[in-house]
Protein backbone atom coordinates (compact mmCIF):
# COMPACT_ATOMS: atom_id res chain seq x y z
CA UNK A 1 29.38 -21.88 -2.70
CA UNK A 2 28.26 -19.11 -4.91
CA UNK A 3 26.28 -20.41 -8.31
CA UNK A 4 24.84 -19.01 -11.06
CA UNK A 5 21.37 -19.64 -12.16
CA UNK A 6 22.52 -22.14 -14.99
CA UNK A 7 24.92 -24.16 -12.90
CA UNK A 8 22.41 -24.94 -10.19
CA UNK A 9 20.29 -26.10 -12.81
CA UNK A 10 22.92 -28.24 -14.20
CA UNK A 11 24.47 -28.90 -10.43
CA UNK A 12 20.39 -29.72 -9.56
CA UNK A 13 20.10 -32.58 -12.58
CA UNK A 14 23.46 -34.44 -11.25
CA UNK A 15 21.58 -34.16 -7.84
CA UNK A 16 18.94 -35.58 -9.42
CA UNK A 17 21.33 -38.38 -11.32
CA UNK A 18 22.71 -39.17 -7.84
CA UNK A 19 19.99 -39.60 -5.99
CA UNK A 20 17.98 -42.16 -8.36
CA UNK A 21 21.42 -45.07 -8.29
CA UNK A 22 19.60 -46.60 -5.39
CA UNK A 23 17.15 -48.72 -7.12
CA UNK A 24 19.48 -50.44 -9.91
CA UNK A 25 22.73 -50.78 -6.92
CA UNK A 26 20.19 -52.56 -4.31
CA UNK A 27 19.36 -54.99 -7.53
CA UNK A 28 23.08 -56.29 -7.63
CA UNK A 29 22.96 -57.14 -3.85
CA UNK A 30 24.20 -60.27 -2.75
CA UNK A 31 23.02 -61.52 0.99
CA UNK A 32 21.63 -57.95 2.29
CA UNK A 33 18.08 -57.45 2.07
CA UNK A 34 15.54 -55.59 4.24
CA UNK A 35 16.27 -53.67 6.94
CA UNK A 36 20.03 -54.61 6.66
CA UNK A 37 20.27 -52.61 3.64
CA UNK A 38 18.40 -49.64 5.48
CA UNK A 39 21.13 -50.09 8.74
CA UNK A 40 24.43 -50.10 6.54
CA UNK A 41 23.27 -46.98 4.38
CA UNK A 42 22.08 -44.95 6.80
CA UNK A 43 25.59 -45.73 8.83
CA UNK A 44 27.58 -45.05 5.97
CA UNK A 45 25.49 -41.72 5.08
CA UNK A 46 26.46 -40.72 8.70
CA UNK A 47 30.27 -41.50 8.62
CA UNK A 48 30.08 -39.08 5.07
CA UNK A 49 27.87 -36.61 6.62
CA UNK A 50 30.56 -36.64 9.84
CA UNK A 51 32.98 -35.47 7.10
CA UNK A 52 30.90 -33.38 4.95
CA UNK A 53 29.09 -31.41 6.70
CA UNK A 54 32.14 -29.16 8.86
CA UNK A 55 33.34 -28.59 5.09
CA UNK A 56 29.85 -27.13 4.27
CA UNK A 57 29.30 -25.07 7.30
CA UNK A 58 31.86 -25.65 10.11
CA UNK A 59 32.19 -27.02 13.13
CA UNK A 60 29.66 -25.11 14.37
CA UNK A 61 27.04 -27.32 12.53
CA UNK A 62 27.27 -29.64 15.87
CA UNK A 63 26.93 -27.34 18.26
CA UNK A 64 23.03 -26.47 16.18
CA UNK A 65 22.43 -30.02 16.67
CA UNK A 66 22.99 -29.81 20.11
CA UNK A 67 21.09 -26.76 21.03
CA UNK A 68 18.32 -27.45 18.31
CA UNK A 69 14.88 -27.21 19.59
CA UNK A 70 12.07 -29.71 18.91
CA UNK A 71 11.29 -28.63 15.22
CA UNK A 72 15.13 -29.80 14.31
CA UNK A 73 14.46 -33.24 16.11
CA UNK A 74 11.07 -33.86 14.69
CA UNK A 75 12.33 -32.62 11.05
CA UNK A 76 14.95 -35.50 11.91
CA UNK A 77 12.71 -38.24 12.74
CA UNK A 78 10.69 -37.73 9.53
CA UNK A 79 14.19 -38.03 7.72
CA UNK A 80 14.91 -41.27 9.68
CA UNK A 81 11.20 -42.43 8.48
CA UNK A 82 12.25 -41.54 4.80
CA UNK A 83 15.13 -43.19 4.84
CA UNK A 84 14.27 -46.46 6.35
CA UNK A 85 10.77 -46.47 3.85
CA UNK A 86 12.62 -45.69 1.14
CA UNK A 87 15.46 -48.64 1.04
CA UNK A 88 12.75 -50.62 2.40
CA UNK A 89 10.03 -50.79 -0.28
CA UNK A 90 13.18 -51.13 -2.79
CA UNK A 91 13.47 -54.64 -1.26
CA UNK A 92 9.62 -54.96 -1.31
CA UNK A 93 8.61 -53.85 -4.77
CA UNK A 94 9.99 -52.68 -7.81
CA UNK A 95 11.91 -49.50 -8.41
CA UNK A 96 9.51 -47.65 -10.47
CA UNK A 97 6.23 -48.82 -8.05
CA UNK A 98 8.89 -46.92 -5.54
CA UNK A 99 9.73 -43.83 -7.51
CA UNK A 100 6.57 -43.23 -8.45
CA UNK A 101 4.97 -43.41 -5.56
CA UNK A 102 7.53 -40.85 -3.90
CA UNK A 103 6.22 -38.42 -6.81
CA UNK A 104 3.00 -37.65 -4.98
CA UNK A 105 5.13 -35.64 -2.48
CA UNK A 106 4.27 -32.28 -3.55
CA UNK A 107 0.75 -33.14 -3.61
CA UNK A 108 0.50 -34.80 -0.33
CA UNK A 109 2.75 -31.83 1.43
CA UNK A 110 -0.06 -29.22 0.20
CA UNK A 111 -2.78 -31.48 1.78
CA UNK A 112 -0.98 -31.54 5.09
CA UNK A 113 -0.27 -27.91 4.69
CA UNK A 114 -3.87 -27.22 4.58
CA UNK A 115 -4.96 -28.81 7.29
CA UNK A 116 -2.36 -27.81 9.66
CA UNK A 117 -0.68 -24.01 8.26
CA UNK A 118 -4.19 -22.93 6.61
CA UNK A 119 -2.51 -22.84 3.44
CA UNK A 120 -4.89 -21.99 0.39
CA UNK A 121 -4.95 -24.72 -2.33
CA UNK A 122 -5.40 -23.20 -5.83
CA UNK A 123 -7.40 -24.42 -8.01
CA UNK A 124 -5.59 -26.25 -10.89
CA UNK A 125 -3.38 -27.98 -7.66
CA UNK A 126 -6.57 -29.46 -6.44
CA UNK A 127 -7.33 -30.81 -9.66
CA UNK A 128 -3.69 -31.87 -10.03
CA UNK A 129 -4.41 -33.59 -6.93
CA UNK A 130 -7.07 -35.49 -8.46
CA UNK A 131 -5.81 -36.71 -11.29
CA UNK A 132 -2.48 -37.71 -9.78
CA UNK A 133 -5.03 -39.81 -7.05
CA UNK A 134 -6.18 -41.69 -10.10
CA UNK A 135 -2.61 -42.31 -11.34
CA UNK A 136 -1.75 -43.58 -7.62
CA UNK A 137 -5.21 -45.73 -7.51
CA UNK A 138 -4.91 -47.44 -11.06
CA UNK A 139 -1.22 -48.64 -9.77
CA UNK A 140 -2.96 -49.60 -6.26
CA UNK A 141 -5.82 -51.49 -8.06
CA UNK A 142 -3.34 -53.53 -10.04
CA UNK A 143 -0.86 -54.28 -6.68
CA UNK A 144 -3.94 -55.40 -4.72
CA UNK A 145 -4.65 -57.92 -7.20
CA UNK A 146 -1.56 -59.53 -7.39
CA UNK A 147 -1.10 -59.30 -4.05
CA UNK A 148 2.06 -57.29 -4.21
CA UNK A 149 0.79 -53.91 -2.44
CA UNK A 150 2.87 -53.73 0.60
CA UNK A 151 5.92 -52.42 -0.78
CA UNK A 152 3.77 -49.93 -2.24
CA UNK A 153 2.36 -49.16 1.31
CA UNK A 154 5.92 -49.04 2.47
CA UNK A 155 6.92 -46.00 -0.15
CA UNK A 156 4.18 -44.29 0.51
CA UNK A 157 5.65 -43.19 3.80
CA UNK A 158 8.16 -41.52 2.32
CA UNK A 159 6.08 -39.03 0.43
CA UNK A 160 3.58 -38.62 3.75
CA UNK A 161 7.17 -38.13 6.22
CA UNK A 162 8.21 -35.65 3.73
CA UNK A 163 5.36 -33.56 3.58
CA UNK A 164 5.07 -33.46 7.78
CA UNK A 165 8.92 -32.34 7.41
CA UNK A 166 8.14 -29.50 5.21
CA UNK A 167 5.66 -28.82 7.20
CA UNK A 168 7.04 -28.55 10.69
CA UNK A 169 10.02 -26.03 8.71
CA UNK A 170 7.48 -23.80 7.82
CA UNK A 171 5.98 -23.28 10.68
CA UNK A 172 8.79 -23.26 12.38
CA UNK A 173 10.23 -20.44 10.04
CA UNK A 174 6.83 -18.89 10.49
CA UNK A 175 7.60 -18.50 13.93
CA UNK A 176 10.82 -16.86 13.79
CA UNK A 177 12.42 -20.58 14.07
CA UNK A 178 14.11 -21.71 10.99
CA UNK A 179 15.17 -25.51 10.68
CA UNK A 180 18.60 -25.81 9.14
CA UNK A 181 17.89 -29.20 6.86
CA UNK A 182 21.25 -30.39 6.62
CA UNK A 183 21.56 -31.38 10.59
CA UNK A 184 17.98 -32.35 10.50
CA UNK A 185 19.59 -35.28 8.02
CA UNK A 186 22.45 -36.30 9.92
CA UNK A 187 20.07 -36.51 13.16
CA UNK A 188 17.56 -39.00 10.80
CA UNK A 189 20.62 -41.05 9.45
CA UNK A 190 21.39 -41.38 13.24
CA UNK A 191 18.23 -42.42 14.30
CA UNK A 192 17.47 -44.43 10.98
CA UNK A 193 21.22 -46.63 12.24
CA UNK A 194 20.10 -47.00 15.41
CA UNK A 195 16.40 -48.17 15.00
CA UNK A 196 17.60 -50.45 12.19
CA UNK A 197 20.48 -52.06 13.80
CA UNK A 198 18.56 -54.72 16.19
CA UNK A 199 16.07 -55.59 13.36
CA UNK A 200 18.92 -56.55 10.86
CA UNK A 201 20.52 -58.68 13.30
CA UNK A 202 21.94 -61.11 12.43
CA UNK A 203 24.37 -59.14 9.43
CA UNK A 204 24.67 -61.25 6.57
CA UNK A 205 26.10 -58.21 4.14
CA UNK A 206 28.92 -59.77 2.27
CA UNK A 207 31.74 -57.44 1.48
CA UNK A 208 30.41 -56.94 -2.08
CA UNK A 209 27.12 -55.60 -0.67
CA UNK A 210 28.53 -53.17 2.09
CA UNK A 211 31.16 -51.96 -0.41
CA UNK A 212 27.42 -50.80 -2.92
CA UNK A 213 25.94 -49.56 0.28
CA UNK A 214 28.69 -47.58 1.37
CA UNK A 215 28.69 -45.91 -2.30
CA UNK A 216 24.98 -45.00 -1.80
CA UNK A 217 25.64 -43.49 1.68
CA UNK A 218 27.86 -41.44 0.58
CA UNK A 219 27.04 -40.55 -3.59
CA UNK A 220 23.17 -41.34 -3.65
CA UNK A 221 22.34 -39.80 -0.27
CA UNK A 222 25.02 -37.38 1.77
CA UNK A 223 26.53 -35.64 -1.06
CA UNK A 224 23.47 -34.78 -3.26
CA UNK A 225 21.18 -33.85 -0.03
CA UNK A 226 24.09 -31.07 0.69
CA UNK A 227 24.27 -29.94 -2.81
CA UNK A 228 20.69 -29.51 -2.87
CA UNK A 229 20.42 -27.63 -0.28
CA UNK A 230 23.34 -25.67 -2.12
CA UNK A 231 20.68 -25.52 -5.22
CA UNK A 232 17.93 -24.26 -3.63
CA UNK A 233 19.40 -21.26 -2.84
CA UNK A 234 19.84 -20.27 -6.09
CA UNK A 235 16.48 -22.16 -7.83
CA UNK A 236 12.67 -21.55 -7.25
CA UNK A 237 10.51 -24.19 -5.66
CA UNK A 238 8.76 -25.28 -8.78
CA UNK A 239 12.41 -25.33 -10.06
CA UNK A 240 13.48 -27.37 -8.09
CA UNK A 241 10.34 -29.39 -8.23
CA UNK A 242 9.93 -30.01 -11.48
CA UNK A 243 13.85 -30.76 -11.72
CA UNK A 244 13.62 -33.32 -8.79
CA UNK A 245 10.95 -35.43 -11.42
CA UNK A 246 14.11 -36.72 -13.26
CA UNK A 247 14.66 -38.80 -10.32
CA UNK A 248 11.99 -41.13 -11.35
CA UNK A 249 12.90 -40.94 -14.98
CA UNK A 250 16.92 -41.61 -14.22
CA UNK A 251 15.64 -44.12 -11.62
CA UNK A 252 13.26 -46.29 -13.57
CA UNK A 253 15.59 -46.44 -16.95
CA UNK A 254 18.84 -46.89 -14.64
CA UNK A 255 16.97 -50.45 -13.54
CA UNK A 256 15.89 -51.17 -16.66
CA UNK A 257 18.85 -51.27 -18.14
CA UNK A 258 21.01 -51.74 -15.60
CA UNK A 259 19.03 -54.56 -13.41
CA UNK A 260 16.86 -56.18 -16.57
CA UNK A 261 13.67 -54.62 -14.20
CA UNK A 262 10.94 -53.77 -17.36
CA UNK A 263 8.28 -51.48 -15.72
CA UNK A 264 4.74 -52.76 -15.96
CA UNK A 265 1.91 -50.94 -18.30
CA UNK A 266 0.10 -49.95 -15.11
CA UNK A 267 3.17 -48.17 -13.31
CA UNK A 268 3.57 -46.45 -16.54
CA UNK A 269 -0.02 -45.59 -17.06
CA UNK A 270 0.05 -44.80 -13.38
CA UNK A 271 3.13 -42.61 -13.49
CA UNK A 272 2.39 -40.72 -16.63
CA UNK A 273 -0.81 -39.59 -14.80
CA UNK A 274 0.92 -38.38 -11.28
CA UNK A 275 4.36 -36.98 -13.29
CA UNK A 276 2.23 -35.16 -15.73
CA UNK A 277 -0.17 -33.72 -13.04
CA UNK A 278 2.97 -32.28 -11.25
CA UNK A 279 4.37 -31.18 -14.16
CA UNK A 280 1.47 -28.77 -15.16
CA UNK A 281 0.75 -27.92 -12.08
CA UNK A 282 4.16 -26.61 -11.62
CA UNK A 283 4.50 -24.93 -15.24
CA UNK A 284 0.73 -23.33 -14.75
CA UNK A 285 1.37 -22.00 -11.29
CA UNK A 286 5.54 -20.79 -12.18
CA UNK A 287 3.05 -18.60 -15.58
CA UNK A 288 0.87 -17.06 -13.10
CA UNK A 289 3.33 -15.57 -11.04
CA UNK A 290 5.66 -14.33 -13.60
């Protein structure tokens, strides 16, 4: 698929718009909850990706995840981890706690960069860093006194998974090794089905609830992890980060208005502090290169 600059942009934002459905669909659940809801999207993500993914790049895409060395399989267990957090703290905490949360990724990914590639932290990043940490710690110090923190705790695997992922592809492509992603996330939805199977027994899904988890298999998580793959062929990393923010904004007014769920004034405190710390980071580091 050949794209101009514009059209990924436009092509990344309906990524974006696809991706952030999960909080306000798992709201209008019936009987499914916890790691049910994890089990049944995950198996429905890897029926689509079954389909999907010999349109993308052949039939040959099997035969990678057969002969893939450890980096593919270890890029696919942090998927697996990310996928089972993710749905997860949705039935834990709210979707914005969630979202936000997530947000830190870029953040967290140069910290685990740094201690295991060597990479060089700039400046206004580490500062970023810092001021996102308060964002992430006013939201904390709130949770804990409610009591409400796990779900928190839950999403922040997500972020930490995602950061050893890109991790493990860069020094894997450092090495002459590249990871091909889209595998790596049919080998997590695999494992994510088949760790979350036994601990949803018994299913309770009603046919309402398996019908909106089949949708997000297949629109919120198979079909926009492709296309962004797609996208960042064409887009820059801060790009792509900075494009990948509208997740939490779609996300957090999708549940407001579609679930009734008002964020607090401490996840929006919170998340103005982490979003906007990206954000500048992002815009200060894209200026210095140019």
């Amino acid at each position: 698929m050949q794209l101009t600059h514009t059209r990924a942009v436009f092509l990344m934002v309906a990524v974006t718009l696809m991706w952030s459905i999960a909080g306000v669909i798992t709201r209008h659940l019936e009987q499914a909850s916890s790691f049910e809801v994890t089990f049944w999207r995950s198996f429905f993500t890897v029926l689509s990706l079954l389909v999907i993914l010999p349109f993308f790049q052949g039939r040959a895409v099997f035969a990678k995840i057969r002969q893939g060395a450890w980096p593919l399989w270890l890029s696919g267990l942090c998927w697996s981890v990310m996928f089972t957090a993710f749905m997860l703290a949705l039935t834990l905490t709210s979707v914005a706690n969630v979202l936000v949360t997530m947000a830190i990724g870029p953040f967290l990914t140069a910290l685990i960069a740094r201690i295991f590639l060597r990479h060089r932290i700039p400046m206004r990043t580490w500062l970023a860093i810092l001021v996102a940490g308060v964002g992430i710690g006013y939201m904390y110090g709130a949770q804990l006194e409610s009591g409400s923190v796990a779900g928190t705790l839950v999403a922040l695997c997500v972020p930490i998974a995602g950061g050893i992922n890109w991790t493990v592809t860069q020094r894997s492509h450092a090495h002459g090794k590249d990871v091909d992603l889209v595998p790596a996330v049919l080998v997590g939805a695999v494992i994510s089905s088949l760790v979350t199977l036994p601990l949803a027994m018994p299913l309770r899904a009603s046919g309402h609830d398996i019908g909106l988890l089949a949708l997000l298999g297949l629109v919120q998580l198979a079909i926009p992890c492709a296309l962004s793959v797609v996208c960042a062929r064409v887009l820059k990393a801060p790009e792509i980060a900075l494009l990948a923010l509208l997740e939490v904004i779609f996300g957090i007014v999708l549940a407001w208005l579609g679930a009734g769920e008002v964020p607090g004034p401490t996840v929006l405190a919170g998340g103005a502090l982490v979003i906007g710390a990206l954000v500048v980071n992002e815009v200060v580091g894209w200026s210095q290169r140019t």
